[in-house]
N, C-alpha and C. Protein backbone atom coordinates (compact mmCIF):
# COMPACT_ATOMS: atom_id res chain seq x y z
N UNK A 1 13.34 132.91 94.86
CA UNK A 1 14.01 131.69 95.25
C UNK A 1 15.30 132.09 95.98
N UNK A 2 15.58 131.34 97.02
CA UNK A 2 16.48 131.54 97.85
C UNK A 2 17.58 130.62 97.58
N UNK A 3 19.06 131.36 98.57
CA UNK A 3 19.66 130.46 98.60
C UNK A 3 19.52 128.54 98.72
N UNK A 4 18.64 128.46 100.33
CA UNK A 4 18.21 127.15 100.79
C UNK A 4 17.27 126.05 99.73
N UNK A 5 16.29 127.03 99.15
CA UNK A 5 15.82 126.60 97.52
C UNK A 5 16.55 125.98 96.65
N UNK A 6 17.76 126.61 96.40
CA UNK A 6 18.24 126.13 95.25
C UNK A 6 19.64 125.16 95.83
N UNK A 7 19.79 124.90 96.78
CA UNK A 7 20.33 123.50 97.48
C UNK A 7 19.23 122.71 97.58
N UNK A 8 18.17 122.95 97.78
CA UNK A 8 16.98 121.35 97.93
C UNK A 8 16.76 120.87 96.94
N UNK A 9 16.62 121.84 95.47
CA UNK A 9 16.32 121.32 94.46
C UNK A 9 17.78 120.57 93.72
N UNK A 10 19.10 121.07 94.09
CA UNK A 10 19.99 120.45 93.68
C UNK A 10 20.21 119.14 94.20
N UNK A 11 20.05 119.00 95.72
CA UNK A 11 20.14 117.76 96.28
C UNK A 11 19.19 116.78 95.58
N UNK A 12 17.67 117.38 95.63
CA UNK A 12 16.91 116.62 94.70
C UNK A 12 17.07 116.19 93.43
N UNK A 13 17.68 116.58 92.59
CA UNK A 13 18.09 116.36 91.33
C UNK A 13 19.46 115.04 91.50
N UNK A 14 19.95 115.24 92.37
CA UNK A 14 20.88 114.23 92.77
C UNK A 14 20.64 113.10 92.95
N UNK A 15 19.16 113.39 93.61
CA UNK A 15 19.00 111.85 94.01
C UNK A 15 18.08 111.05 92.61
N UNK A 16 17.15 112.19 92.09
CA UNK A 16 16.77 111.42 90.84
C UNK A 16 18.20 110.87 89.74
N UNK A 17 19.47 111.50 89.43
CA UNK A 17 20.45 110.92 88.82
C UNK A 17 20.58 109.29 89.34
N UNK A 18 20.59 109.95 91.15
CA UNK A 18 21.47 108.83 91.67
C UNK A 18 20.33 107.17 91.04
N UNK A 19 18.79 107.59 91.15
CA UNK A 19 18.00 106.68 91.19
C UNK A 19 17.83 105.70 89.47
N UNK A 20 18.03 107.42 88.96
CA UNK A 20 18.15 106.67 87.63
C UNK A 20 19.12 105.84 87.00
N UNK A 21 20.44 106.07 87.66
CA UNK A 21 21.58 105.37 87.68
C UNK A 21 21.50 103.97 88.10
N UNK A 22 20.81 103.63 89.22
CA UNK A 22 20.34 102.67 89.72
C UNK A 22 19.55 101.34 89.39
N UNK A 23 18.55 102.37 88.40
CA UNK A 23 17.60 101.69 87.53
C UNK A 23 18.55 101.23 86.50
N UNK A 24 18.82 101.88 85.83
CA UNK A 24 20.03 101.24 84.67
C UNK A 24 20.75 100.87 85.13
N UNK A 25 20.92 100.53 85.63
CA UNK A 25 22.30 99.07 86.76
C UNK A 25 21.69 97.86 86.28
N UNK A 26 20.52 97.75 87.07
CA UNK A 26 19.93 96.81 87.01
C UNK A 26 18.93 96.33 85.64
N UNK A 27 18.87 97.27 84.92
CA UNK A 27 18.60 96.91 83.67
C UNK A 27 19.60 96.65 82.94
N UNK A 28 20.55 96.88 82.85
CA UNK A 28 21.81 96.47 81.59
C UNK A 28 22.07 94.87 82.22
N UNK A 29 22.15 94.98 83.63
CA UNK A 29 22.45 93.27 84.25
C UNK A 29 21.34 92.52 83.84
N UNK A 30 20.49 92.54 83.76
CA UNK A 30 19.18 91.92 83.85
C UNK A 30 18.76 91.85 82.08
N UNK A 31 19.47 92.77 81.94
CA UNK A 31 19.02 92.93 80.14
C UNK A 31 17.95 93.35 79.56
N UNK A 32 16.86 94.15 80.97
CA UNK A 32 16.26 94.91 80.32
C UNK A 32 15.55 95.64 79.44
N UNK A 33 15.09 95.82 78.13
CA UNK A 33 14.86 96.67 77.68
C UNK A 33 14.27 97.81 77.72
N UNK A 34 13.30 97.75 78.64
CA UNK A 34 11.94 98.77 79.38
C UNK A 34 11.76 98.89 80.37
N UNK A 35 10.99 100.10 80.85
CA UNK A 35 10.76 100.18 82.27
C UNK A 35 9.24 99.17 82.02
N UNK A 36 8.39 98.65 80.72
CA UNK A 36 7.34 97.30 80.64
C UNK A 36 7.90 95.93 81.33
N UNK A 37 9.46 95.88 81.01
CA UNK A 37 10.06 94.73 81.27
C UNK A 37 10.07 94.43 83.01
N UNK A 38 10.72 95.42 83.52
CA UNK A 38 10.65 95.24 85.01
C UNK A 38 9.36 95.21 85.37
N UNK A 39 8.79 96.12 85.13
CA UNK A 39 7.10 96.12 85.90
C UNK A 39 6.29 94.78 85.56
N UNK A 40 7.21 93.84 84.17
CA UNK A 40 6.11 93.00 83.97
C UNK A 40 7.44 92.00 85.02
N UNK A 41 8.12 92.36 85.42
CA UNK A 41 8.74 91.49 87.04
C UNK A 41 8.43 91.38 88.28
N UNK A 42 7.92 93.24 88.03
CA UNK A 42 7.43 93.29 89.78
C UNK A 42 6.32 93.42 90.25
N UNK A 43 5.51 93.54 89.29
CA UNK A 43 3.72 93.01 89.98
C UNK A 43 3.70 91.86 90.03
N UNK A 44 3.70 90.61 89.62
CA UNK A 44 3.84 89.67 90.17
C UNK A 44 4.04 89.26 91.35
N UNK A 45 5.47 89.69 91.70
CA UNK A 45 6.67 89.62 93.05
C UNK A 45 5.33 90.33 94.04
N UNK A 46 5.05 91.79 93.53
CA UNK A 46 4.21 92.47 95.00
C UNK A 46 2.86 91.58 94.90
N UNK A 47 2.19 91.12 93.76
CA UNK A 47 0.86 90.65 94.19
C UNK A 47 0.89 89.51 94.70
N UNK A 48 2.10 88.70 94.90
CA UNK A 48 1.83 87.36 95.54
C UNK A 48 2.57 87.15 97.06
N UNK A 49 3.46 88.76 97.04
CA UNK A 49 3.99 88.03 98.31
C UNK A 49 3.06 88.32 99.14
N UNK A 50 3.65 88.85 100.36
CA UNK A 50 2.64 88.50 102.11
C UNK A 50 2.45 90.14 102.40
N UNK A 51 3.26 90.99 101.46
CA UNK A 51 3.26 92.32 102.09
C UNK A 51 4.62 92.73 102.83
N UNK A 52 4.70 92.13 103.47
CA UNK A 52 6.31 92.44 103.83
C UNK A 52 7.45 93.12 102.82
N UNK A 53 7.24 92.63 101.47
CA UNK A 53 7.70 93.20 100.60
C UNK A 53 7.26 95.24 100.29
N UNK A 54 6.17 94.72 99.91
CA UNK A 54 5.28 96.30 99.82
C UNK A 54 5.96 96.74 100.64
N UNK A 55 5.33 96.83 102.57
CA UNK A 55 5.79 97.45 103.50
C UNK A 55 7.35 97.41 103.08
N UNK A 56 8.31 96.34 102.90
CA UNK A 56 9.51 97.42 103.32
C UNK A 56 10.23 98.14 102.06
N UNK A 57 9.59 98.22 101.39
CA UNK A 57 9.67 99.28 100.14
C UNK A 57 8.81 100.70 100.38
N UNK A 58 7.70 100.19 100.89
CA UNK A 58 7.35 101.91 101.27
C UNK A 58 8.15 102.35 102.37
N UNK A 59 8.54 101.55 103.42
CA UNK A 59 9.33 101.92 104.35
C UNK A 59 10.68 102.65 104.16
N UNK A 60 11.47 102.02 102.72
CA UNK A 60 12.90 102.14 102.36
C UNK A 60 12.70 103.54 101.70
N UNK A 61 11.59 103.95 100.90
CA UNK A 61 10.94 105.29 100.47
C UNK A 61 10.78 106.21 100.91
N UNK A 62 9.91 105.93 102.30
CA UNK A 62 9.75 107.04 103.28
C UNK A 62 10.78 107.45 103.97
């Protein structure tokens, strides 16, 4: 493992903090208890909208 290695994997690790940080934002506001609780929020939301949703979530991903 190289120098450049062990900056990608640090950056990477950053961004999972940053994401998980994120997630618990919005779970302590929302009140949360589970990652069951959201998912039983957001299939709903993706199976009924038009897609536009989906797309710009895979978009915001990629």
């Amino acid at each position: 493992m190289d120098r450049d290695d062990i900056i990608k994997i640090a950056e990477g690790l950053r961004l999972i903090e940053e994401g998980v940080e994120n997630i618990q934002n919005v779970m302590r506001e929302k009140k949360y208890k589970s990652l069951k609780d959201i998912a039983e929020q957001l299939i709903p939301i993706f199976q009924k909208d038009d897609d536009s949703l989906s797309e710009s979530v895979l978009k915001h991903l990629g």
